[in-house]
Protein backbone atom coordinates (compact mmCIF):
# COMPACT_ATOMS: atom_id res chain seq x y z
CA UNK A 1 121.65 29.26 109.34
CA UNK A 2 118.88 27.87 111.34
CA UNK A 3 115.66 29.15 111.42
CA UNK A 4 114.63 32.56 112.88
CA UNK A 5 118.70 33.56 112.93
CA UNK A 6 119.70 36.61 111.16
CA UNK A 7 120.50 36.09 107.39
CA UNK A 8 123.43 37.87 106.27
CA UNK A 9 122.99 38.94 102.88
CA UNK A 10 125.23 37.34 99.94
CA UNK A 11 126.26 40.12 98.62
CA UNK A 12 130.18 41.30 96.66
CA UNK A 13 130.30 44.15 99.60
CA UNK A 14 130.02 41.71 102.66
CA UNK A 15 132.67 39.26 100.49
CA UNK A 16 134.97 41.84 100.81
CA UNK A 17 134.62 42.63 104.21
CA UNK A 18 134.60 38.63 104.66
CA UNK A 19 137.69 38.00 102.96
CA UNK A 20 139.63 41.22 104.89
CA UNK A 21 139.12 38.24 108.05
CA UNK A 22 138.70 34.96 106.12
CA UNK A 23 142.09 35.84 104.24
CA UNK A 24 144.17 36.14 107.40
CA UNK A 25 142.60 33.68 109.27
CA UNK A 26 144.35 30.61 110.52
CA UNK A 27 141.60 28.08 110.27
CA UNK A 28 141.43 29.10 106.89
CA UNK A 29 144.67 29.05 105.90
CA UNK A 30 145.80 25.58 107.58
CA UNK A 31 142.54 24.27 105.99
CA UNK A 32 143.15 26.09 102.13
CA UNK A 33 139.15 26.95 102.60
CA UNK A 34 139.12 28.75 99.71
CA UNK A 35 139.80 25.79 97.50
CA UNK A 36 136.26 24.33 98.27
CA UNK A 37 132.66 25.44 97.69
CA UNK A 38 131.42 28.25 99.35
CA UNK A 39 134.93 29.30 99.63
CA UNK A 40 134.20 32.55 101.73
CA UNK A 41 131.22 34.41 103.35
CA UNK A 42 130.29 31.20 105.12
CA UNK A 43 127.78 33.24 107.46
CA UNK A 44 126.18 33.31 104.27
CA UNK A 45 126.86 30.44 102.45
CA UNK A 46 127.41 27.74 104.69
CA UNK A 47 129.87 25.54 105.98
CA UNK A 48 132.98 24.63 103.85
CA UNK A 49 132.84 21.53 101.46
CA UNK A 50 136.16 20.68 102.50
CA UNK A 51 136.48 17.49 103.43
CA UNK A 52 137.28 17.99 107.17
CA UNK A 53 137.79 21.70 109.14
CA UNK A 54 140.40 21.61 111.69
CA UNK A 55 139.84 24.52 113.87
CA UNK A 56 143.52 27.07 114.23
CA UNK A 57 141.72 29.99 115.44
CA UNK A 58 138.30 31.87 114.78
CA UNK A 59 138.65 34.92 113.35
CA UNK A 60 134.64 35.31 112.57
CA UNK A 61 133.33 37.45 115.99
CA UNK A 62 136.25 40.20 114.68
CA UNK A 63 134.63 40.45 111.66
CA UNK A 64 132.42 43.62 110.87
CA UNK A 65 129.56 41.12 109.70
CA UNK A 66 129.45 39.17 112.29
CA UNK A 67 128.80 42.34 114.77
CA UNK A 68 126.41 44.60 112.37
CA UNK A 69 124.38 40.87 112.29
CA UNK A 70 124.26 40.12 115.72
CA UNK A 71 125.91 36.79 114.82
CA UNK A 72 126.07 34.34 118.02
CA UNK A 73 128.52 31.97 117.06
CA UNK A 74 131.64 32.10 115.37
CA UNK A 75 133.45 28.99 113.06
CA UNK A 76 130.71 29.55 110.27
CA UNK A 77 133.38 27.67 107.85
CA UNK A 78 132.49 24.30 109.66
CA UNK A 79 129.14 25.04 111.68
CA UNK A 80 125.36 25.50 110.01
């Protein structure tokens, strides 16, 4: 996250609610996300370690975190 942006917290609870989007999402899928470091909660975390993100879909401005943050931006999994 850059500077002066919201910081979602890193917490079990917001995993959850993560993965309930994460898990069916097709950028995720196609690009077995889950396989590299953070893994999930990337609005948290940062971007994916995988070696190269295709984008399928964005599934992140669904997602309950992203609206009870105020996130701008979607495609956490290969954006800081």
């Amino acid at each position: 996250m850059k500077s002066g942006e919201i910081k979602v917290e890193d917490t079990e609870a917001n995993r959850q609610i993560c993965m309930k989007y994460c898990g069916s999402c097709p950028t995720y899928k196609h690009n077995s996300l889950g396989k590299s470091e953070p893994g999930a909660l990337f609005c948290a975390r940062g971007k994916s370690c995988a070696p190269s993100v295709k984008e399928v879909n964005c599934y992140c401005p669904a997602c309950e975190i992203f609206d009870k943050n105020n996130l701008a931006i979607g495609r956490f999994c290969d954006r800081d």
